[in-house]
Protein backbone atom coordinates (compact mmCIF):
# COMPACT_ATOMS: atom_id res chain seq x y z
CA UNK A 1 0.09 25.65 -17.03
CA UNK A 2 -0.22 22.35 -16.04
CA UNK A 3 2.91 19.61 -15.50
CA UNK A 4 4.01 17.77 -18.44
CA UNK A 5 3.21 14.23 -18.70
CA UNK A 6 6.23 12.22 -17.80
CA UNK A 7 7.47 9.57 -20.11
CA UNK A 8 7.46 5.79 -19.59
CA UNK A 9 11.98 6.40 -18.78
CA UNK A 10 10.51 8.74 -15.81
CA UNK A 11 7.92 6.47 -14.44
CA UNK A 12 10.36 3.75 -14.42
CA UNK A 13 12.64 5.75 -12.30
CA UNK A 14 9.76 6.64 -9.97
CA UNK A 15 9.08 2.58 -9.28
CA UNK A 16 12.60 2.47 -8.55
CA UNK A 17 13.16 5.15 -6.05
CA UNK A 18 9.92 3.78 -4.63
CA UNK A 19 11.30 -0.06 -4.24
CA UNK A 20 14.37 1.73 -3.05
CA UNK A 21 12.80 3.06 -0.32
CA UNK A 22 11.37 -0.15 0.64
CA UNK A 23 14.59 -2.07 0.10
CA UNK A 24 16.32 0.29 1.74
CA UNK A 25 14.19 0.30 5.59
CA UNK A 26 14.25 -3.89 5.11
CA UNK A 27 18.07 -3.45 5.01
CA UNK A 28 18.24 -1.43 7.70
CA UNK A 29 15.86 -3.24 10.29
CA UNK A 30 17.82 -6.46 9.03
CA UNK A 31 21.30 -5.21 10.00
CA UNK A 32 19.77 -3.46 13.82
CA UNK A 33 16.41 -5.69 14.53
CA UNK A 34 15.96 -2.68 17.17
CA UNK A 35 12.73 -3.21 19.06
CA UNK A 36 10.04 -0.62 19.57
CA UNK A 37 7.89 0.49 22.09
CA UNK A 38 5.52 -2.36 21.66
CA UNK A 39 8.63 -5.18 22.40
CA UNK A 40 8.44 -3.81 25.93
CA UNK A 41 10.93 -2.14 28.25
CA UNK A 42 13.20 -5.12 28.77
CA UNK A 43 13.51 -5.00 24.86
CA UNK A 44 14.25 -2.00 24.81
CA UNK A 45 16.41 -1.93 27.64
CA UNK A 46 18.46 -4.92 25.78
CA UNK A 47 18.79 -3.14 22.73
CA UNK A 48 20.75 -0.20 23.91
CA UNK A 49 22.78 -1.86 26.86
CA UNK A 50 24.12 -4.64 24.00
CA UNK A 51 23.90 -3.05 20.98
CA UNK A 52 27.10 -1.40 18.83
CA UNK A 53 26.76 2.08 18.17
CA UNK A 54 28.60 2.27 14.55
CA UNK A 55 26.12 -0.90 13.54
CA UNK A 56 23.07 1.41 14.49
CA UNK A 57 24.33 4.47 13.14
CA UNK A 58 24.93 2.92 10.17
CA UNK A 59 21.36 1.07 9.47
CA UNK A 60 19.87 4.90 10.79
CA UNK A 61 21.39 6.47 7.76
CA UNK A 62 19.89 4.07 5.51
CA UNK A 63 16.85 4.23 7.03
CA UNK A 64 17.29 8.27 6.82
CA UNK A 65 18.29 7.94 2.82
CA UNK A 66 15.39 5.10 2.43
CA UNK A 67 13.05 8.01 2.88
CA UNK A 68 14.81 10.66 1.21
CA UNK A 69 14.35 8.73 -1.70
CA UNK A 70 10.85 8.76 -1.83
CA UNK A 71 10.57 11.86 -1.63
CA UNK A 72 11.10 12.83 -5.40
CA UNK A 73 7.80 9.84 -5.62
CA UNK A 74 5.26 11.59 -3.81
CA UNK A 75 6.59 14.99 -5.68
CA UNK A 76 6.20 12.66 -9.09
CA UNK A 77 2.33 11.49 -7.86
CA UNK A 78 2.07 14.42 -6.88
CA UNK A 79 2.19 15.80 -10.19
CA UNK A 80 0.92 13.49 -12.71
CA UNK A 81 -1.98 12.18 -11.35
CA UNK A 82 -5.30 14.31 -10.84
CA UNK A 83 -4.83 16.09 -13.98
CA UNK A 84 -8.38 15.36 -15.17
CA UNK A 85 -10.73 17.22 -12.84
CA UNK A 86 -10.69 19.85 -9.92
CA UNK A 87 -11.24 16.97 -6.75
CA UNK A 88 -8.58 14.87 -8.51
CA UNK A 89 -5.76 17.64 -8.85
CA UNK A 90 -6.90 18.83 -5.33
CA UNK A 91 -6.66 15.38 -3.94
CA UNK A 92 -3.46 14.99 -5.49
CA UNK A 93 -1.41 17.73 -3.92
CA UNK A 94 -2.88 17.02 -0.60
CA UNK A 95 -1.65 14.31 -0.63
CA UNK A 96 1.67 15.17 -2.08
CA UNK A 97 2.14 17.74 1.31
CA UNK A 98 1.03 14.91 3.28
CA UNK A 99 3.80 12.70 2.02
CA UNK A 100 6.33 15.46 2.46
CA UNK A 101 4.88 15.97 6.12
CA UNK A 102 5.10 12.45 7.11
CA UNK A 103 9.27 12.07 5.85
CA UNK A 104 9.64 15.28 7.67
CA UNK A 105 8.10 14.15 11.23
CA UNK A 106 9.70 10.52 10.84
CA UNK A 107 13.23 11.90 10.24
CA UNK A 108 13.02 15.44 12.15
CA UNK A 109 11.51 14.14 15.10
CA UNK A 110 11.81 10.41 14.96
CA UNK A 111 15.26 9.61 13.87
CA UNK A 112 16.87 12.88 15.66
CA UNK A 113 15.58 11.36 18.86
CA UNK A 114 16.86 8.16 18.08
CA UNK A 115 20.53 9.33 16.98
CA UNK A 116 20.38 11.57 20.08
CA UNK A 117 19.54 8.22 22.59
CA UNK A 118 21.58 6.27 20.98
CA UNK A 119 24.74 9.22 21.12
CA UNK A 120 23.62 9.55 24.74
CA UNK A 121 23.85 5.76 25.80
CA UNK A 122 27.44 5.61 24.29
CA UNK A 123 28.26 9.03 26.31
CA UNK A 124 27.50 7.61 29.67
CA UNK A 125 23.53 9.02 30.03
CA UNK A 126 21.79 7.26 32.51
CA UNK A 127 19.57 4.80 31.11
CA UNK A 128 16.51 6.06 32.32
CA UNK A 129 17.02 9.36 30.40
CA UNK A 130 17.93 7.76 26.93
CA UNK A 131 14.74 5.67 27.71
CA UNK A 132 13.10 8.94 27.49
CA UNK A 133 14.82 10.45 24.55
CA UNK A 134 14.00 7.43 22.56
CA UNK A 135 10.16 7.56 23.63
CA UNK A 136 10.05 10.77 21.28
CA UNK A 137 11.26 8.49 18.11
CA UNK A 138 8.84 5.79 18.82
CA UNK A 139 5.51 8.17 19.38
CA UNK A 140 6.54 10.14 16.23
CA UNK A 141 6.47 7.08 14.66
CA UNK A 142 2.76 6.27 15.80
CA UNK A 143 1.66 10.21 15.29
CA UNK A 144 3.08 10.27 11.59
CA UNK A 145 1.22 7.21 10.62
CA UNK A 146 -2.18 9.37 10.12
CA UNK A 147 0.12 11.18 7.64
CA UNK A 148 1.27 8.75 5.83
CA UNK A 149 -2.56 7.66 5.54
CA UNK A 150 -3.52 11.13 4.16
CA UNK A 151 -0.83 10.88 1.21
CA UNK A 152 -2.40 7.36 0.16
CA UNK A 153 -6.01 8.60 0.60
CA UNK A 154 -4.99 11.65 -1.62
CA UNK A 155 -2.96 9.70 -4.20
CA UNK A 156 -5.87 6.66 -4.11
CA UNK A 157 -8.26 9.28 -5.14
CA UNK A 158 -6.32 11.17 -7.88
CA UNK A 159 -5.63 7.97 -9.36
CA UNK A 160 -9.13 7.10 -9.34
CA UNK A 161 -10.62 10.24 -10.62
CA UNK A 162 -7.96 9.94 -13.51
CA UNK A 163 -8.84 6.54 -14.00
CA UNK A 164 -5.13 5.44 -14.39
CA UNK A 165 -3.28 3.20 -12.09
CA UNK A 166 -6.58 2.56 -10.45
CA UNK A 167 -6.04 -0.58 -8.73
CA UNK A 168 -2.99 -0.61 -6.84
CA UNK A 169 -2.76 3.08 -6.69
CA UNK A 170 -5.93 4.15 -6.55
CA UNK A 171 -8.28 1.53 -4.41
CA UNK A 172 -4.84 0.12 -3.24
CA UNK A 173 -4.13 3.43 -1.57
CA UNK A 174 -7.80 4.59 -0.06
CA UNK A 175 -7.45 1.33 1.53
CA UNK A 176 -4.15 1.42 2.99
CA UNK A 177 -4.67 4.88 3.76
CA UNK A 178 -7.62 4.41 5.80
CA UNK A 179 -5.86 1.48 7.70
CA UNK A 180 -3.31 3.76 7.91
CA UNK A 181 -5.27 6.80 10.04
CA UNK A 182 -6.53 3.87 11.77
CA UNK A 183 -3.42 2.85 13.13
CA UNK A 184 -3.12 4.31 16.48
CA UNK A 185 -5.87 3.34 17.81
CA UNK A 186 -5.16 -0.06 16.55
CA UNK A 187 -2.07 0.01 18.31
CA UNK A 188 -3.92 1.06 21.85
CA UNK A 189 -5.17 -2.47 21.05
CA UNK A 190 -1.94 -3.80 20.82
CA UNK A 191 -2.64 -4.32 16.87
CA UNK A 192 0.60 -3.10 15.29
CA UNK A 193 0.44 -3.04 11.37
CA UNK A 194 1.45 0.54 10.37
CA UNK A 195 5.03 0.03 9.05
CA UNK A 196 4.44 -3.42 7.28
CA UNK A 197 1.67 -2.75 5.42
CA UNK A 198 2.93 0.47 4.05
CA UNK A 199 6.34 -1.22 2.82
CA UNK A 200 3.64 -3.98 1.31
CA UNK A 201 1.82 -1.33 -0.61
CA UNK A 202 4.78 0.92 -1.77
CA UNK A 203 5.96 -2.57 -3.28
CA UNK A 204 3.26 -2.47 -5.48
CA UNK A 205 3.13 0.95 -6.22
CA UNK A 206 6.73 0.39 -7.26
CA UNK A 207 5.66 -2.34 -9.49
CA UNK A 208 2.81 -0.80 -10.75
CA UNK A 209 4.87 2.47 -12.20
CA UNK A 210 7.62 0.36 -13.64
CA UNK A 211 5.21 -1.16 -15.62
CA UNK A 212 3.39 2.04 -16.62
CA UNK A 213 3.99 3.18 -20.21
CA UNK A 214 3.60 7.00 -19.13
CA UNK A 215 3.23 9.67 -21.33
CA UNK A 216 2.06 6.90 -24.26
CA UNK A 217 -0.45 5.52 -22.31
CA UNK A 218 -1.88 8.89 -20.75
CA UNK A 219 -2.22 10.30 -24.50
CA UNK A 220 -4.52 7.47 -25.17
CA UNK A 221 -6.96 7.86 -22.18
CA UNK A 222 -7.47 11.32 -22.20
CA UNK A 223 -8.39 10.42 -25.86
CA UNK A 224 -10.74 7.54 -25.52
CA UNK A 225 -12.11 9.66 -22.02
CA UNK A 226 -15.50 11.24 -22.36
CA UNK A 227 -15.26 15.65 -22.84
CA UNK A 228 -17.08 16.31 -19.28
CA UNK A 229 -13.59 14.23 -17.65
CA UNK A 230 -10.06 15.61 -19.59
């Protein structure tokens, strides 16, 4: 039995767990403006000789709750798009594990390593070592990207073969998604877009299902939709 088709109150509430999350990591990189691996070791080096512990800790969490909270939109996309044929609903729960996968390596792997630096620093660890720790956070970072490119890919495509939400969504996401899987070897470059442009697109994606009328809306294009595509 398929998944009901959510109604306009739900899609809403998707768009704004969805701008949450973006919202949300902006705060957070606002309050800490912790470099990465690509600021250099001096950066990094500055950041956790000078910064304050409780101000870090506290723009980790809502980094940490940024993504738990969009969660419950990749499970939503997940479900209600790719309803009209077998690549669709296929491409849709890819992608839906993909999403899942990526939140999981960014705050299992990535943020644990950075809590655990950052816990080390302010327990007397040698520099070097927390260096180290915190090398795990910024590679997961990098390694989850392709991940994050797989769950826009998926979605893109689901949206397309629905036809619904095709532009933002759907050739928004195949886009995004391929720059996405493309990322690491941009950054061998020394091309770093990963982060930005997926906080860019999940703007619009917010946008996009506020503004959806949902279940309304889906009634009448599986109507007006030729029999070979419901």
């Amino acid at each position: 039995m398929p998944d009901p088709i959510a109604p306009t109150p739900l899609w809403r509430a998707a768009g704004a767990f969805a701008l949450a999350h973006v919202l949300l990591f902006v705060t957070a990189s606002a309050i800490t403006g912790q470099p990465t691996v690509h600021d250099g070791q001096a950066g990094i080096e500055h950041s956790f000789n000078d910064g304050d512990l409780t101000r870090l800790m506290i723009a980790g969490y809502l980094t940490v709750v940024g993504f738990l909270v969009v969660v419950p939109v990749v499970v939503f996309l997940g479900q209600q798009l790719g309803r009209r044929t077998a690549v669709g609903c296929w491409s849709a729960r890819t992608g839906a594990a993909a999403g899942v996968a990526y939140v999981v390596v960014i705050v299992g792997a990535g943020f644990s390593a950075g809590a655990a630096a950052l816990w080390g620093r302010d327990q007397g660890l040698d520099l070097e070592t927390v260096l180290a720790v915190n090398n795990i956070r910024n590679f997961s970072y990098f390694l989850a990207l392709p991940l994050a490119g797989a769950f826009a890919i998926g979605t893109g495509v689901a949206a397309l073969q629905d036809r619904l939400l095709t532009r933002w969504v759907g050739w928004g996401g195949v886009g995004v998604g391929i720059a996405l899987v493309l990322a690491i070897p941009a950054a061998a470059t020394g091309i770093q877009y990963g982060m930005p442009l997926w906080l860019v697109w999940w703007v619009g994606v917010a946008v996009t299902l506020m503004r959806h009328r949902g279940d309304a809306a889906t009634a009448e294009d599986r109507l007006a939709a030729p029999a070979g595509v419901r």
